[in-house]
N, C-alpha and C. Protein backbone atom coordinates (compact mmCIF):
# COMPACT_ATOMS: atom_id res chain seq x y z
N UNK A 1 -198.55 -86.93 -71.10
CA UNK A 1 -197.59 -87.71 -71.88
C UNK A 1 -196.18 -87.20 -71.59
N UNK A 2 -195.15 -88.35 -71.16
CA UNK A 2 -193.78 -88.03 -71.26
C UNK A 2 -193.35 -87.13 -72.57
N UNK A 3 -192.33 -86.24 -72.26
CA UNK A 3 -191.53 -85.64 -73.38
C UNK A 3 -190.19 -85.84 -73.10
N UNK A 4 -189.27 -86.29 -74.33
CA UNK A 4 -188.06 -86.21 -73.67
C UNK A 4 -187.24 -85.08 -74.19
N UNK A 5 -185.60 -84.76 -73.06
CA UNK A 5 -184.93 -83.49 -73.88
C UNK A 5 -183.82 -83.95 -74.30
N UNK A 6 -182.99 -83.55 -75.07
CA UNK A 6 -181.51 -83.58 -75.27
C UNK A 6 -180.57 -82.92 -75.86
N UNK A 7 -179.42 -82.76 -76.05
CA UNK A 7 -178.28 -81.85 -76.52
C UNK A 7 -177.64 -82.36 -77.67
N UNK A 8 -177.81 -81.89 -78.86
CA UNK A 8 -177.69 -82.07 -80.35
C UNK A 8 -176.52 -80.88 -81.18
N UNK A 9 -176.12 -81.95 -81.74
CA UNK A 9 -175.53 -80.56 -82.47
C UNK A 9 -176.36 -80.19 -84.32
N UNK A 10 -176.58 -78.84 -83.87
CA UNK A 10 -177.37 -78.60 -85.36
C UNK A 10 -176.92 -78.83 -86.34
N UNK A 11 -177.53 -79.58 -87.42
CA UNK A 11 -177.29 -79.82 -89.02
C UNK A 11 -178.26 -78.59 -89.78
N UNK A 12 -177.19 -78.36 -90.91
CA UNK A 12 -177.53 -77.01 -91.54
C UNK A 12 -178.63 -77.53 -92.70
N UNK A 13 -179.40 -76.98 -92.79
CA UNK A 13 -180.75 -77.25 -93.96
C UNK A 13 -180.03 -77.87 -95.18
N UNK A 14 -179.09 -77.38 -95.93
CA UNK A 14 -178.61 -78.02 -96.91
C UNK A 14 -177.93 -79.48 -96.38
N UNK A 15 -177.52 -79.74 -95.29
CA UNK A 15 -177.21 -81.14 -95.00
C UNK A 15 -177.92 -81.97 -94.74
N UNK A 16 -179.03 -81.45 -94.65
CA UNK A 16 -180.43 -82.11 -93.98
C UNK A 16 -181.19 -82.26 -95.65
N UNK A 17 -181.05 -81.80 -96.56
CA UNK A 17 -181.73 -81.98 -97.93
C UNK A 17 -180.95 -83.20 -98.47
N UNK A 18 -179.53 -83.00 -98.25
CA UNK A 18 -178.62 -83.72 -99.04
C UNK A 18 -178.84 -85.59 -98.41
N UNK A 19 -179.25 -85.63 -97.00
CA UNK A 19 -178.81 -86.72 -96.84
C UNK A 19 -180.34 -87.55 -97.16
N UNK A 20 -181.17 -86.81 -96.81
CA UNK A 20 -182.63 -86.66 -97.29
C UNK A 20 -182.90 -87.41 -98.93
N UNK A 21 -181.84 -86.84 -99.69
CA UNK A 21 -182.02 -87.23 -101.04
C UNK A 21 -181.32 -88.11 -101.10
N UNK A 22 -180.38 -88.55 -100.17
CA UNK A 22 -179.48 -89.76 -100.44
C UNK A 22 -180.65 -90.97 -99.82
N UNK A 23 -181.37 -90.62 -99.27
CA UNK A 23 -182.15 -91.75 -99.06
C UNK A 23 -183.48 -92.19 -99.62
N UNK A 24 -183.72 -91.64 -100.42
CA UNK A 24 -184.95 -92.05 -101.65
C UNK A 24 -184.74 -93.11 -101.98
N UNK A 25 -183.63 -93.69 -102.57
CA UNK A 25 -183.57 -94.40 -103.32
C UNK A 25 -183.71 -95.92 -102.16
N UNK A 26 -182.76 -95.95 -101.22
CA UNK A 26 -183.05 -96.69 -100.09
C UNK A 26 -184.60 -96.87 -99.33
N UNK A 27 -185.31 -95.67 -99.14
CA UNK A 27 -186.62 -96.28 -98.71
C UNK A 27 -187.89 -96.71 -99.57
N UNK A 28 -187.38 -96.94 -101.19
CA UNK A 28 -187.86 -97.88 -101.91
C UNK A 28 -187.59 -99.55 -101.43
N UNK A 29 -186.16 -99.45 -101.19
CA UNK A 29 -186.24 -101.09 -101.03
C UNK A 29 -185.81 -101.40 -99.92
N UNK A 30 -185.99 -100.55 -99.36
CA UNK A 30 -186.16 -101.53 -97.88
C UNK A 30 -186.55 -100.54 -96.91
N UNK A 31 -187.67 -101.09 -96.20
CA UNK A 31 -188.84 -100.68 -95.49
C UNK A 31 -188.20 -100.47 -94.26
N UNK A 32 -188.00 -99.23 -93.37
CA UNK A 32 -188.48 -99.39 -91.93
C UNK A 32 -189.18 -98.93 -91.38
N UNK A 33 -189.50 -99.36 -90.44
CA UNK A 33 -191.07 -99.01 -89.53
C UNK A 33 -191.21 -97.16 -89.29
N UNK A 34 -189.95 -96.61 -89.37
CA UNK A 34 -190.17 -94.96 -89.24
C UNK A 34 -188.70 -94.39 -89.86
N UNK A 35 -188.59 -93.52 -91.07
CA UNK A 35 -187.84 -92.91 -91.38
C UNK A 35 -188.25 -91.21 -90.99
N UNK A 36 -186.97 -90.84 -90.79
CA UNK A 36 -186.90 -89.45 -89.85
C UNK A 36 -187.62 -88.18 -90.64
N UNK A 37 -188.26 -87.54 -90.55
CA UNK A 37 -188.26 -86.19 -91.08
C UNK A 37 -186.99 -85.69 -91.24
N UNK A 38 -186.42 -85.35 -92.32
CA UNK A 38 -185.52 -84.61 -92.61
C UNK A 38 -185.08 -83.46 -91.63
N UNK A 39 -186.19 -82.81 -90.57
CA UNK A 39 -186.19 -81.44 -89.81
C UNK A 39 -185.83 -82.05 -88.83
N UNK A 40 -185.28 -83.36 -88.66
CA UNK A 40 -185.42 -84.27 -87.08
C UNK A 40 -183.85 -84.72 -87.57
N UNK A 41 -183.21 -84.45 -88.47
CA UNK A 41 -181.53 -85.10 -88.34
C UNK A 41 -180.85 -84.25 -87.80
N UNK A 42 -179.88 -85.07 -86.87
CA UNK A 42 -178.69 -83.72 -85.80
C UNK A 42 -178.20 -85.21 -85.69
N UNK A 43 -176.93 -84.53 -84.63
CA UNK A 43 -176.16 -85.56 -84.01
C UNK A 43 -176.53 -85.82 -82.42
N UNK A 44 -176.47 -86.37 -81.79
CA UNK A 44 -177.21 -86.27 -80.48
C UNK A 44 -176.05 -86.10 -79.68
N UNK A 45 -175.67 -85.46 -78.48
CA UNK A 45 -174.42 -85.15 -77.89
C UNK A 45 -174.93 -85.38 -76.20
N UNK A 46 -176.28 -85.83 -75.77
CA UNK A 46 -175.87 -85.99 -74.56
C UNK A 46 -177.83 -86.34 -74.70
N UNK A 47 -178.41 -87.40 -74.04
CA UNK A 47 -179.84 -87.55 -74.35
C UNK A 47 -180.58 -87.62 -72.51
N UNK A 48 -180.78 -86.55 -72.48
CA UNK A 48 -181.46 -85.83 -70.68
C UNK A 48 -182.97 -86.97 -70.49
N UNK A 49 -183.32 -87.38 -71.27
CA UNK A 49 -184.83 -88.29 -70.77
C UNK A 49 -185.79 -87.10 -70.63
N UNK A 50 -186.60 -87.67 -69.78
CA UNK A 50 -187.77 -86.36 -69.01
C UNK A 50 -187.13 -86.26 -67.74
N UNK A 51 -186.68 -84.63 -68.05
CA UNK A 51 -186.03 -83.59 -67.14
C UNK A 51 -186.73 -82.68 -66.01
N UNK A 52 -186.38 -82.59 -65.31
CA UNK A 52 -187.44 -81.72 -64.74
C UNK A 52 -186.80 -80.11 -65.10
N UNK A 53 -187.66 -79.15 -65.26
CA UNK A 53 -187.06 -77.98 -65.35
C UNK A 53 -185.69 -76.96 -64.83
N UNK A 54 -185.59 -77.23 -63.49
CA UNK A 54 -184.71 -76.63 -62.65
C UNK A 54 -182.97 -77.74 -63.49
N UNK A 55 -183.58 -78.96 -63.60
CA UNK A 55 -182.01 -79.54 -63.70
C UNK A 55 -181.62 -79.22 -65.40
N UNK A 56 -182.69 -78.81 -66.41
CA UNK A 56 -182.20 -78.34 -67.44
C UNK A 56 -181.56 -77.25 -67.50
N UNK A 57 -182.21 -76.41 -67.07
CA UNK A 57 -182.04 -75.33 -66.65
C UNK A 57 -180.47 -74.91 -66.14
N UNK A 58 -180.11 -75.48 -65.40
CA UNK A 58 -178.73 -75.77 -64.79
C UNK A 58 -178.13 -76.21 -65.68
N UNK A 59 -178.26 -77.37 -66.23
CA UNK A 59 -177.24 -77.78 -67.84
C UNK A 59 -177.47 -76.75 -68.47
N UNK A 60 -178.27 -76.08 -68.87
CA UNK A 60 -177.79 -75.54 -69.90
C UNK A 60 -177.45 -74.48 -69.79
N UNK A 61 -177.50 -73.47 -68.32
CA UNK A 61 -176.45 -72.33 -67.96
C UNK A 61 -174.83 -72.99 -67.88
N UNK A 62 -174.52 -74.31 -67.62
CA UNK A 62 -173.52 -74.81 -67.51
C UNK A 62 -173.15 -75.31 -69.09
N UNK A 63 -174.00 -75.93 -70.19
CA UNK A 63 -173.28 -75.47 -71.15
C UNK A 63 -172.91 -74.38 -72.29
N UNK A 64 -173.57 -73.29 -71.73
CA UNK A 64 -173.28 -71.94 -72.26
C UNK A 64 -171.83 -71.73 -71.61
N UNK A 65 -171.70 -71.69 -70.64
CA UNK A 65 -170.31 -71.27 -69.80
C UNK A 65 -169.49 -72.17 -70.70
N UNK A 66 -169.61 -73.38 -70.70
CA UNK A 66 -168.56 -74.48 -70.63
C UNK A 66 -168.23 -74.26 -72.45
N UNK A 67 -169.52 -73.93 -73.25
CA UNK A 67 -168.84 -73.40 -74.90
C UNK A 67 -168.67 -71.86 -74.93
N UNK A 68 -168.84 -70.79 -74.17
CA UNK A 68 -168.34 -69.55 -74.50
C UNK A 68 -167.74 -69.29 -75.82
N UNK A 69 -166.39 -69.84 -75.12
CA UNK A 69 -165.09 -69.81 -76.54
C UNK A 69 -165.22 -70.87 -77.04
N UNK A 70 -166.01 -71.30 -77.45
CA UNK A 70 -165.31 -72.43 -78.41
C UNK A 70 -166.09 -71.96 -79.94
N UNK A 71 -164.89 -72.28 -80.85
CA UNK A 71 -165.04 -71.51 -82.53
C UNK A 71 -166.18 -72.96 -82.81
N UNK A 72 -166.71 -72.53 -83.90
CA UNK A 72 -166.93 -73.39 -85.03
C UNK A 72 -166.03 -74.55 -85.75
N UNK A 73 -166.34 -75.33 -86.56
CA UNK A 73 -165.52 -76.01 -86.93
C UNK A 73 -166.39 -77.12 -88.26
N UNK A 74 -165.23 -77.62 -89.16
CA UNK A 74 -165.61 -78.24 -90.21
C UNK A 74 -165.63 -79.61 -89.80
N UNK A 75 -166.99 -79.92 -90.27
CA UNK A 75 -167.48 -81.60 -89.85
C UNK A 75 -167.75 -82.10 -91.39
N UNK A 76 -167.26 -83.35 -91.64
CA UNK A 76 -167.79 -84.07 -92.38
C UNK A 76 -169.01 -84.84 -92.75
N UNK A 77 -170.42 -85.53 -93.34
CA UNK A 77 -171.00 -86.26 -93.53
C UNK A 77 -170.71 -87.25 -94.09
N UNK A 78 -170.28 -88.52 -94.55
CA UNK A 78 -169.67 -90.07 -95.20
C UNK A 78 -170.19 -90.87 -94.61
N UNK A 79 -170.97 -91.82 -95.73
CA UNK A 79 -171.64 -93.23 -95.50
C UNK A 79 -172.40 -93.40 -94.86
N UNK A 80 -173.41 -94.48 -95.04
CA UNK A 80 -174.22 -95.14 -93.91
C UNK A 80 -173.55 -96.50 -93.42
N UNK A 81 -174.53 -96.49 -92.17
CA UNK A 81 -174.31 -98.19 -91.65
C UNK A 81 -175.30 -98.24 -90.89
N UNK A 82 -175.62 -99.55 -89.92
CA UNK A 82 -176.72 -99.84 -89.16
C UNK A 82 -175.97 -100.26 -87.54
N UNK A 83 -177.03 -99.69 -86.71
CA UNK A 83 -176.82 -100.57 -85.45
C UNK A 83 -177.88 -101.58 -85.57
N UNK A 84 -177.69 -102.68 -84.65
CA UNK A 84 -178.39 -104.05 -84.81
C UNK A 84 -177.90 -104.97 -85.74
N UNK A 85 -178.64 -106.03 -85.58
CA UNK A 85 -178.26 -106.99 -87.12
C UNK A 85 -178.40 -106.38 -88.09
N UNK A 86 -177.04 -107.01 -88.77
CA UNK A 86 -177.25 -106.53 -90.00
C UNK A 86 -178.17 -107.02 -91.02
N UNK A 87 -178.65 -108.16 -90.61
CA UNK A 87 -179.64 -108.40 -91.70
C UNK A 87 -181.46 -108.07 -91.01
N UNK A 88 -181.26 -107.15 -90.03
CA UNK A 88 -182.36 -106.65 -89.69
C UNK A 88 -182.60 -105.25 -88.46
N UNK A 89 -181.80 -104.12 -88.92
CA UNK A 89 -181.15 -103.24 -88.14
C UNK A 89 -182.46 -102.74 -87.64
N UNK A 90 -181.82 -102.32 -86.23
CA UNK A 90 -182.72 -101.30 -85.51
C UNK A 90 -182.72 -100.03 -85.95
N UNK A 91 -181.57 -99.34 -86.41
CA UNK A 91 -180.52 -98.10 -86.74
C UNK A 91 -180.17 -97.89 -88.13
N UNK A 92 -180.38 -97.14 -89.03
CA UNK A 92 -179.73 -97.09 -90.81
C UNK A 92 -179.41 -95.13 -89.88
N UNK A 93 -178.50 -95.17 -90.05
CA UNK A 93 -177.51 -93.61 -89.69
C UNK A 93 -176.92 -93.71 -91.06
N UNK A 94 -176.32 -92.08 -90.90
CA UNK A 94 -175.85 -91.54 -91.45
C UNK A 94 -174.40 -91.48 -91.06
N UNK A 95 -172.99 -91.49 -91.67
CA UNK A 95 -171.86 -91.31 -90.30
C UNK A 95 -171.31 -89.76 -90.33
N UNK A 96 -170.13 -89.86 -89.57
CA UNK A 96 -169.53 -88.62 -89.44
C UNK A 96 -168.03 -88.66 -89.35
N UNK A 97 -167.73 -88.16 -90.54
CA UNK A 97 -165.62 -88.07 -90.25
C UNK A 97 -165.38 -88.02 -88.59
N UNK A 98 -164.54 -88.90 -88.00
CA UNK A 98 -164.32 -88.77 -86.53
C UNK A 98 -163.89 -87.35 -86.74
N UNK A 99 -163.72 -86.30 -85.68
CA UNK A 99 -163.10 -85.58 -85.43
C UNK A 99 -163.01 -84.74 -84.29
N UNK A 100 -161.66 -84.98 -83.51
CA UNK A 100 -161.39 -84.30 -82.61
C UNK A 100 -162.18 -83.22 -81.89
N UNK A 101 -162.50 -81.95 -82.61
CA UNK A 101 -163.31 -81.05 -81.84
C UNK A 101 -164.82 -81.39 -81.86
N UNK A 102 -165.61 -82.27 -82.54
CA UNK A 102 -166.66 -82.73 -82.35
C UNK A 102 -166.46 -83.64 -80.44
N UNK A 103 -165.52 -84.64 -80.53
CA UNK A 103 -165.59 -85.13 -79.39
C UNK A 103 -165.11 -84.45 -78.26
N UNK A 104 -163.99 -83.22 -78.46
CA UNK A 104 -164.30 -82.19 -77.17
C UNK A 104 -165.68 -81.87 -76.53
N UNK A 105 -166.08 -80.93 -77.86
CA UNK A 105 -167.45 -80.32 -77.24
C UNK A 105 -168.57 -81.30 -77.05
N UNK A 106 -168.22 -82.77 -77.28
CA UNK A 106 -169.65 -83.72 -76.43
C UNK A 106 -169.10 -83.55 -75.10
N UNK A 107 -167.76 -83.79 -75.14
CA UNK A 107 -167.54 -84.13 -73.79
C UNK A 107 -167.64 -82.71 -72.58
N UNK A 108 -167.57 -82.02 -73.44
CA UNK A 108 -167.59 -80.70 -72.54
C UNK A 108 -169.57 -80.65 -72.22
N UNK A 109 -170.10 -81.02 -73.07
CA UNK A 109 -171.92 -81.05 -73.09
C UNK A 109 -172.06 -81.97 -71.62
N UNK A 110 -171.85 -83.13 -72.11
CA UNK A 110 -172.19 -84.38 -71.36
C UNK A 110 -171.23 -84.34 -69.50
N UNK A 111 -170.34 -83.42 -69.76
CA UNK A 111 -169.59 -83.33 -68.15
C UNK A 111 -170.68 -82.35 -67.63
N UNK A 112 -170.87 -81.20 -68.42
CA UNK A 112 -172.37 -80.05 -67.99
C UNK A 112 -173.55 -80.76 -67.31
N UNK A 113 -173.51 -81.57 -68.15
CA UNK A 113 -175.12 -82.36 -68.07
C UNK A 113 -175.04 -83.23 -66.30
N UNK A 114 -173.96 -83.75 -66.68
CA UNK A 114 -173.70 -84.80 -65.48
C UNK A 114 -173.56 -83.94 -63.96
N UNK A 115 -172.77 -82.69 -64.02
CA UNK A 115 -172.85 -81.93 -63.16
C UNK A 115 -174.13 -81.37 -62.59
N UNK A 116 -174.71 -80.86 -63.47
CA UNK A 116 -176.41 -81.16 -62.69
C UNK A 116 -177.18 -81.80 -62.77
N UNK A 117 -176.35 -83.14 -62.56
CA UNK A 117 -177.60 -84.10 -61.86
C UNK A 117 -177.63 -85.25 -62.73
N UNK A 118 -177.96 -85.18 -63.91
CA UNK A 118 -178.00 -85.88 -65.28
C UNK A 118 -177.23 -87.00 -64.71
N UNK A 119 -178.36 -88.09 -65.19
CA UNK A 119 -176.99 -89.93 -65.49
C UNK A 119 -177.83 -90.02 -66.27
N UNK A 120 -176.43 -89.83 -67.17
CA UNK A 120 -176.22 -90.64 -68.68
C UNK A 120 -175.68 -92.01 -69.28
N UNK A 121 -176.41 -91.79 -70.68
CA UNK A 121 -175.85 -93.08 -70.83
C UNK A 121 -173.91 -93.27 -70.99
N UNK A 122 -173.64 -94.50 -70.34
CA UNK A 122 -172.36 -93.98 -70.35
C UNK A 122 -171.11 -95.10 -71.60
N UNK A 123 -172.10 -95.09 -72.80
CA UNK A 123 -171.55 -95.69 -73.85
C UNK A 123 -170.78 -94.74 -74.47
N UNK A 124 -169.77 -95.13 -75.22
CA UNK A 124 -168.54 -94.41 -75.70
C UNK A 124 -169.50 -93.51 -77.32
N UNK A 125 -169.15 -92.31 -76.98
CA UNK A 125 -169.34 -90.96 -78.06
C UNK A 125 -169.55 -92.16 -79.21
N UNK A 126 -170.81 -92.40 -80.08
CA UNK A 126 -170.30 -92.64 -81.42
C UNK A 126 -171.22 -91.56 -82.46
N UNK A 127 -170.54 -90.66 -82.84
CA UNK A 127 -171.55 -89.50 -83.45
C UNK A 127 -172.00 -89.85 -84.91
N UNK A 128 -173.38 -89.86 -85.17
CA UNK A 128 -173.95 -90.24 -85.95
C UNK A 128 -175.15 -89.46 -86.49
N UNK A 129 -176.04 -89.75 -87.79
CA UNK A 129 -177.11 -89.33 -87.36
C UNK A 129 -178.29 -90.35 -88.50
N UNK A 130 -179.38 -90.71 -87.09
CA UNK A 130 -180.37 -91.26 -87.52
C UNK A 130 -180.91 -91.45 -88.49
N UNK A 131 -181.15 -91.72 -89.63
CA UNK A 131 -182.28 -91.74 -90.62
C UNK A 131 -183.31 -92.40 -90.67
N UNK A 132 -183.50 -93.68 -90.29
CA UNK A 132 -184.46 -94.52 -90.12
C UNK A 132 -184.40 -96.07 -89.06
N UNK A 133 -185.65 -95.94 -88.28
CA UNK A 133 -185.84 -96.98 -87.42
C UNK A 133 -186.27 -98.50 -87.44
N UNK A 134 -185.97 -99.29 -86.94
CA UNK A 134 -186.68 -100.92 -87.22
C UNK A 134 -187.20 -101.22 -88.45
N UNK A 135 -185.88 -101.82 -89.05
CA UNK A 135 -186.01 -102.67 -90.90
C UNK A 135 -187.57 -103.56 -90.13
N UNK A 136 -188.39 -103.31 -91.20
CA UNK A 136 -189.42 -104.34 -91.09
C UNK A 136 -189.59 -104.87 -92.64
N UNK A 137 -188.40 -105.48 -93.00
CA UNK A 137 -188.43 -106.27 -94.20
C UNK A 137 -188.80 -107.70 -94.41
N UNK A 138 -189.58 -108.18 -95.44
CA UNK A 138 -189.17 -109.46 -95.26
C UNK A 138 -188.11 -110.45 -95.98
N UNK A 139 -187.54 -109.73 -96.61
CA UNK A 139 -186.15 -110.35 -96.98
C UNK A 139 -184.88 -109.09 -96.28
N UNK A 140 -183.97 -110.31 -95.81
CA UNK A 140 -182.85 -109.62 -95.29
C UNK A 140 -182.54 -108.22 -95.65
N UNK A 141 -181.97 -107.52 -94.67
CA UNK A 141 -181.49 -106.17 -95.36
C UNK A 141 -179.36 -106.64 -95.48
N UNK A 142 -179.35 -105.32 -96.54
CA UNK A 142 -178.31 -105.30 -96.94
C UNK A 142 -177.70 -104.20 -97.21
N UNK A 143 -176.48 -104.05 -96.48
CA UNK A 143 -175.93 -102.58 -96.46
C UNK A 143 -175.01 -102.15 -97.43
N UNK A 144 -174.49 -102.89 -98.24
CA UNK A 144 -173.92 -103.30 -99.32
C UNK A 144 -174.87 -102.76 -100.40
N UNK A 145 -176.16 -103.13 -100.17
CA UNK A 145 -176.89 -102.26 -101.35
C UNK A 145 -177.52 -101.29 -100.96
N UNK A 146 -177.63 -100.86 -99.53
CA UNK A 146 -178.17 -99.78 -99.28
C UNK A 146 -176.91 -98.92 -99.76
N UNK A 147 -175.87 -99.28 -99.60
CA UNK A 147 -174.69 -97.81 -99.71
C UNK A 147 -174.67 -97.84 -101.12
N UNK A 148 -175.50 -98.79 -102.11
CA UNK A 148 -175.41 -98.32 -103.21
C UNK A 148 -176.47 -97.68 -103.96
N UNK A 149 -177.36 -97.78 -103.42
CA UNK A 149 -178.31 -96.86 -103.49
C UNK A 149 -178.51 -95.62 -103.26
N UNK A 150 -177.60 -95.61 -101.87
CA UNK A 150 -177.68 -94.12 -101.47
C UNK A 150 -176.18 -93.74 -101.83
N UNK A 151 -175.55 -93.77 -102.50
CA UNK A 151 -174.20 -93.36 -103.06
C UNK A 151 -174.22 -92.17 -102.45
N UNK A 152 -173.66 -92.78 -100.75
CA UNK A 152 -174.01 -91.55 -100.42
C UNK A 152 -171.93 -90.77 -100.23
N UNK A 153 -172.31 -89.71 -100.96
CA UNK A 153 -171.11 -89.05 -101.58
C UNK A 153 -170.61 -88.08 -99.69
N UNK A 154 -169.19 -88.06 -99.54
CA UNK A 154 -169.03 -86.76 -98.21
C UNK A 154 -169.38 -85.88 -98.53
N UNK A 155 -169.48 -84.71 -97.31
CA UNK A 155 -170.08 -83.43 -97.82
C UNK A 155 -170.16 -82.98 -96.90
N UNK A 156 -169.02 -81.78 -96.66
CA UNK A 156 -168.78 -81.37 -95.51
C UNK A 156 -169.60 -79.55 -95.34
N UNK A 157 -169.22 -79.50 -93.95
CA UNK A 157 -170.43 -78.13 -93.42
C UNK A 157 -170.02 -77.61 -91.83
N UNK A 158 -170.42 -76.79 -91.95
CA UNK A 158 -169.35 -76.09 -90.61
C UNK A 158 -170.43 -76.47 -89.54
N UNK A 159 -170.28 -76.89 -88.34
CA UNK A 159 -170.36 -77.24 -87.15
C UNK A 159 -170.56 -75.77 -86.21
N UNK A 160 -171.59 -74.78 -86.24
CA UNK A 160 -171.88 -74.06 -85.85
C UNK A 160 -172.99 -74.02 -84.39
N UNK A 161 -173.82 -74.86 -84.49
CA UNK A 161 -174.80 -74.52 -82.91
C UNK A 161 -175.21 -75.77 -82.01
N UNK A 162 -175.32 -75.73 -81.50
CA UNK A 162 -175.71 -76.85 -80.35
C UNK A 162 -177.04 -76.40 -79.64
N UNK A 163 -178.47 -77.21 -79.68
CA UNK A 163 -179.55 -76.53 -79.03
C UNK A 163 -179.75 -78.50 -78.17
N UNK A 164 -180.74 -77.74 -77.40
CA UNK A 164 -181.66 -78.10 -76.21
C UNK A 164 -182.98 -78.67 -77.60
N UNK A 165 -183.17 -80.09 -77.43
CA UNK A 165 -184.25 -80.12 -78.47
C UNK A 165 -185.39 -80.82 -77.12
N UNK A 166 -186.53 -81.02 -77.65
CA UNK A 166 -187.64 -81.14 -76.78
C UNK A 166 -188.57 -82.08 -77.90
N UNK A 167 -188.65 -83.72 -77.60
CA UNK A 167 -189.40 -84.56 -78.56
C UNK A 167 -190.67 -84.49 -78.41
N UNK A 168 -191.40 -84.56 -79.56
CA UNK A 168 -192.91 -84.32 -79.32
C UNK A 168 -193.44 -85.69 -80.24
N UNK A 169 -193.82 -86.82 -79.40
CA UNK A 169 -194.00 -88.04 -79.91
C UNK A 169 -195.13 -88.19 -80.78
N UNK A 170 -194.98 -88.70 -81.56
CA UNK A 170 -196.23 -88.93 -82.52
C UNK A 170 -195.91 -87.71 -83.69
N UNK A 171 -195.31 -87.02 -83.47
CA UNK A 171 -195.52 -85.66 -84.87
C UNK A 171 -194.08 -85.88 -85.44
N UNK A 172 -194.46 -85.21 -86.95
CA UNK A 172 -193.24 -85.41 -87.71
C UNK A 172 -193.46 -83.92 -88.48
N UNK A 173 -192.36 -82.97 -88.18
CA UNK A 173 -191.21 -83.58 -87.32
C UNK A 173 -191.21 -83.81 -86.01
N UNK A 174 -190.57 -84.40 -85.29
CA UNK A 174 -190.55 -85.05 -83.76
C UNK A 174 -189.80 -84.34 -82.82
N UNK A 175 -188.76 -83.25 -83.36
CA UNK A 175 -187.59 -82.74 -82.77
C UNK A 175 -187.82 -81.13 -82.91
N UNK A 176 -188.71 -80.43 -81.87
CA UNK A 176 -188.37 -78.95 -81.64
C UNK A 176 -186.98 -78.46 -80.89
N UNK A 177 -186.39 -77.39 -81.35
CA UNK A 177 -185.20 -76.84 -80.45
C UNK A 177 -186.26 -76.04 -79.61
N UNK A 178 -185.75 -76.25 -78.22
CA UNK A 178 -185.75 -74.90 -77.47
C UNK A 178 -185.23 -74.35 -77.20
N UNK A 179 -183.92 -74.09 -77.38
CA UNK A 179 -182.90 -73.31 -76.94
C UNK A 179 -181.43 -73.58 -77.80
N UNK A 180 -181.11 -72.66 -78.45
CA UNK A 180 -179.93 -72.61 -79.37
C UNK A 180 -178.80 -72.29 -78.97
N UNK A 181 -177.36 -72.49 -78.94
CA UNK A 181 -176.07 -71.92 -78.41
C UNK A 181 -175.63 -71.63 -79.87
N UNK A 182 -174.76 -70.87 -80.02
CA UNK A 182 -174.24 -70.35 -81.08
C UNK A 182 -172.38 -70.60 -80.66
N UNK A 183 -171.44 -71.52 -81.48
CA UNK A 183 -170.52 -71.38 -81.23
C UNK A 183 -169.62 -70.02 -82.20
N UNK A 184 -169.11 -69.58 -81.44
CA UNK A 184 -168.21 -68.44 -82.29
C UNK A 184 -167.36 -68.52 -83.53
């Protein structure tokens, strides 16, 4: 069986509870076909497919070099929305205050990645994070009442590690790290 890898930035356990509880109330009324394990939310910063060893390997000596110095930093959590129709999303995310040093260090990930070898997808950074897959409702969905359900309040948290995760299909959770960077 395929596995795929990719470059995430870690969410801290308490952000992972919080957004977790913001969504109870939402996967009462409206169904999708797979909501995330709580241990499976990050932001995704660069998505490798099935890698072969040697070219991970290479990314990720290249993004150790390429974050050395780079500090930590305060990220926000605010609101949901959906990719897809809106009255039948593929996507219910979580968002993220834009911010500047978040989109450095993708771009510093994703130039790593590309340097050995990696083609990526080459859609514009939108940092997010997943909560649940394919509305299988049968009345329209509505994001208007999902955001009122999940009143989901900001709630910010420092932006500390970036790992190598490794999907293991079918299990929940779905998302092992193998390899952690620690920013300073």
């Amino acid at each position: 069986m395929n596995t795929h890898f990719f470059f995430a930035l870690v969410l801290p356990d308490d952000i992972k509870r919080h957004l977790h509880n913001q969504t109870d109330e939402v996967k009462s009324a409206f169904p999708f076909k797979k909501w995330l394990h709580p241990a499976d939310y990050h932001i995704t910063m660069a998505f490798l497919g099935n890698a072969e060893d040697t070219m991970k390997e290479e990314a990720l000596e290249k993004i150790k070099r390429a974050l050395a110095n780079e500090q930590s930093f305060e990220l926000k959590v605010e609101g949901i929305d959906v990719f897809g129709k809106k009255e039948s999303p593929r996507i219910l995310w979580a968002g993220v205050k834009q911010e500047e040093r978040l989109t450095f260090i993708q771009k510093k990930i994703y130039a790593s990645c590309v340097e050995a070898g990696f083609e990526l997808d080459k859609k514009p950074f939108k940092p997010h994070i997943t909560l649940a897959r394919k509305f299988e409702g049968e009345t329209p969905f509505s994001i208007n009442e999902a955001r009122q359900l999940a009143n989901p309040e900001a709630k910010a948290f420092q932006a500390s590690q970036i790992a190598l995760y490794q999907t293991h299909l079918g299990a929940s959770p779905s998302y092992e790290p193998v390899y952690t960077i620690n920013l300073q």
